[in-house]
C-alpha atoms as a PDB file:
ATOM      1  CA  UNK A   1       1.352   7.445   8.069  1.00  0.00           C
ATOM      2  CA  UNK A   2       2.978   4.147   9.919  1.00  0.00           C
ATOM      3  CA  UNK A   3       1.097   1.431  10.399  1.00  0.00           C
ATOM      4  CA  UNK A   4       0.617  -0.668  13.123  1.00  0.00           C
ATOM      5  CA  UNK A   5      -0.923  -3.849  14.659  1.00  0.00           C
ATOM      6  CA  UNK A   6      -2.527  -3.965  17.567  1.00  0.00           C
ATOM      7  CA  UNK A   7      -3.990  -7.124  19.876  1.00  0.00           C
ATOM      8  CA  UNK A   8      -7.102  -6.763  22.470  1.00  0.00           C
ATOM      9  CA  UNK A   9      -6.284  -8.564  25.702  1.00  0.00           C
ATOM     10  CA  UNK A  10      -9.699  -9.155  25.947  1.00  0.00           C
ATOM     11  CA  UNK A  11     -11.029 -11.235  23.029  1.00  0.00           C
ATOM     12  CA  UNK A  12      -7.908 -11.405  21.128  1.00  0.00           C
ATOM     13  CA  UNK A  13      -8.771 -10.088  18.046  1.00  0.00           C
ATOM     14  CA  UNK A  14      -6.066  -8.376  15.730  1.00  0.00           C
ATOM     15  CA  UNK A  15      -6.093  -4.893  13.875  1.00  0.00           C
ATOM     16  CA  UNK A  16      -4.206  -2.896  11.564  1.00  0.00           C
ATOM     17  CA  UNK A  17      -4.498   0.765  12.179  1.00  0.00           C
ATOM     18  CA  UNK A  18      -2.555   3.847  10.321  1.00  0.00           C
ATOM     19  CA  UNK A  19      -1.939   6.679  12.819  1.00  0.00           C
ATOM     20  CA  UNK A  20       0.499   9.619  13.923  1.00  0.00           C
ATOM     21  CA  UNK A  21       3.280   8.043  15.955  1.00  0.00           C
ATOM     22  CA  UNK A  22       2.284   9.715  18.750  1.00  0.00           C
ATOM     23  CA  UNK A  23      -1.014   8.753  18.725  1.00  0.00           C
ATOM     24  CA  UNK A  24      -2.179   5.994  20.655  1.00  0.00           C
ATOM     25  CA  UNK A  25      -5.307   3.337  20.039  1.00  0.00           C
ATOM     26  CA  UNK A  26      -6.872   2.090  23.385  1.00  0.00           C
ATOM     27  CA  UNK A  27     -10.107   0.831  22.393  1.00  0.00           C
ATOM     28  CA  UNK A  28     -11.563  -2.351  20.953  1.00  0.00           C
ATOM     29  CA  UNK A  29     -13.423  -2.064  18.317  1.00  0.00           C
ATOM     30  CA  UNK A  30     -14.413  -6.178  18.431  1.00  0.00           C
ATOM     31  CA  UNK A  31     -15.423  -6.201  21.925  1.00  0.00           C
ATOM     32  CA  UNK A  32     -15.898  -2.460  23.305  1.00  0.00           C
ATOM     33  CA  UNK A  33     -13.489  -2.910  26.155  1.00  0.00           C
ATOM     34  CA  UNK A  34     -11.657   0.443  26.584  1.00  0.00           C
ATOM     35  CA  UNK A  35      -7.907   0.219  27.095  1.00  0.00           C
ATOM     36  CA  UNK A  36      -7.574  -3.197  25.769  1.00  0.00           C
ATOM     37  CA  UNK A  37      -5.365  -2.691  23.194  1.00  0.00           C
ATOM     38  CA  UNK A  38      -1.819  -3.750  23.285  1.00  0.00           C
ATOM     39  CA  UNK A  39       0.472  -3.129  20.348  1.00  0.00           C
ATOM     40  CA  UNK A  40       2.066  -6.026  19.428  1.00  0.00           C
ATOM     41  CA  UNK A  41       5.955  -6.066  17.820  1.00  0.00           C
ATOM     42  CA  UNK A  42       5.982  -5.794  13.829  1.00  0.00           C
ATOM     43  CA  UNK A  43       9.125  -6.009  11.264  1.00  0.00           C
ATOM     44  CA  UNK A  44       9.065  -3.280   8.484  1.00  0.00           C
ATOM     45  CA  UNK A  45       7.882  -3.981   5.259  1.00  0.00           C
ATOM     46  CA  UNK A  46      10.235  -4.518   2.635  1.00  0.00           C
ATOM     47  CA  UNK A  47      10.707  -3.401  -0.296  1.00  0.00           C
ATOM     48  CA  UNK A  48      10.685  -6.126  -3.314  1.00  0.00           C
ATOM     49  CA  UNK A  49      13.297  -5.326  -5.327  1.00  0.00           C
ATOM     50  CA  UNK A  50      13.405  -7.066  -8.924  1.00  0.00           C
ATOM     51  CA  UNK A  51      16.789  -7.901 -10.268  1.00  0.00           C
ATOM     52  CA  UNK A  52      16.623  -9.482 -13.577  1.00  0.00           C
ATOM     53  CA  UNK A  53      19.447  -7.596 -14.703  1.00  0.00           C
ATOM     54  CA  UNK A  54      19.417  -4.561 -13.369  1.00  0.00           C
ATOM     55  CA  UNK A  55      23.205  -4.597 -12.756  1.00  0.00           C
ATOM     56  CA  UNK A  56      23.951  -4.381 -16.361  1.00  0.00           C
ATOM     57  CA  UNK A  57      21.158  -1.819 -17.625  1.00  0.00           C
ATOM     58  CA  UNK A  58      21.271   1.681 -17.693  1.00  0.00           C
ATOM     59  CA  UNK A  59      18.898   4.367 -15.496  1.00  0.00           C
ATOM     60  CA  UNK A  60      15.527   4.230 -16.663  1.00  0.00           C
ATOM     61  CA  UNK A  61      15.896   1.159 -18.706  1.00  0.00           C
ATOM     62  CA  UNK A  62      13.728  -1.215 -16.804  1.00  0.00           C
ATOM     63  CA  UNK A  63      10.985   1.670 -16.992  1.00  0.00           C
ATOM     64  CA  UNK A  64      11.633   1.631 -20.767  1.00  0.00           C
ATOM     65  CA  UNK A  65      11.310  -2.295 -21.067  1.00  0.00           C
ATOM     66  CA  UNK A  66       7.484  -2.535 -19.339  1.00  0.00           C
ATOM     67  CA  UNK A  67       6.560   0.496 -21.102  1.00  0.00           C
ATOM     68  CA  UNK A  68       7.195  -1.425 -24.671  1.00  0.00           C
ATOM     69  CA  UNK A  69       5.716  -4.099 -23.174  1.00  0.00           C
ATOM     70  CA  UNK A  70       2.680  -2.430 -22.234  1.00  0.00           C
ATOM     71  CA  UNK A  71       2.074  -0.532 -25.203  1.00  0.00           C
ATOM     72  CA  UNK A  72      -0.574  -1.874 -27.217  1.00  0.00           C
ATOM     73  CA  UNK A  73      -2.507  -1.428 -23.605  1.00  0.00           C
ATOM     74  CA  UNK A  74      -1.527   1.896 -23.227  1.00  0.00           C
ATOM     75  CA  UNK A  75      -2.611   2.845 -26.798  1.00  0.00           C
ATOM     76  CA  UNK A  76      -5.751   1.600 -26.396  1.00  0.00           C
ATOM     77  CA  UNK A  77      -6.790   3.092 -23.111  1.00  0.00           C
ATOM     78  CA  UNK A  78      -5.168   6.376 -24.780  1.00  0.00           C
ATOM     79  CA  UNK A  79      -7.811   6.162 -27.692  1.00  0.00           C
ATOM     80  CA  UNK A  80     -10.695   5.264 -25.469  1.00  0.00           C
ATOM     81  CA  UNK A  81     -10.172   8.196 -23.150  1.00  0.00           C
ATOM     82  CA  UNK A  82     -10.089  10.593 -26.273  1.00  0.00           C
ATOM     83  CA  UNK A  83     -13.164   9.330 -27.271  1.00  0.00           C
ATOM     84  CA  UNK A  84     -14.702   9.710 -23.784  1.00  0.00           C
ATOM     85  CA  UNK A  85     -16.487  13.458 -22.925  1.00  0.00           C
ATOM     86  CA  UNK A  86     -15.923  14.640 -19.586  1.00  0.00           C
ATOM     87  CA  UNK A  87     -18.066  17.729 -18.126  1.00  0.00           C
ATOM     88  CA  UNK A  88     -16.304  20.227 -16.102  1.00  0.00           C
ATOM     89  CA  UNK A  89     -16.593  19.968 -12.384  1.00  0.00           C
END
């Protein structure tokens, strides 16, 4: 769902709201004043790309790299949730 940021004209006070694109959000939730809202203008979020050396490795290979990294963590949490008993739902 997009996200977007809206401003009351009233008392100023800024939200973030997820809704359908052709939804629309009138009301201030701060102040109560109905059809306050004004959307204001947003950039997209970007992406953060890490690029140690991602030019020279192959598919998958940064995956591989944190996984070894990680490990020991994932071994233990592994072992712990054996251990654990879970009751059916």
């Amino acid at each position: 769902m997009p996200r977007y940021c809206y401003q009351c004209v009233d008392c100023s006070v800024t939200v973030r709201v997820f809704h359908l694109m052709n939804e629309i959000y009138s009301d201030c939730i701060q102040c109560g004043m109905k059809d306050s809202m004004k959307k204001m203008l947003t950039t997209p979020l970007k992406r953060v790309i890490i690029e140690e050396e991602s030019n020279n490795l192959k598919v998958g290979a940064t995956t591989k790299k944190y996984i070894e990294a990680n490990r020991e963590i994932l071994e233990k949490e592994q072992q712990k949730a054996r251990k654990e008993t879970y009751e059916p739902s």
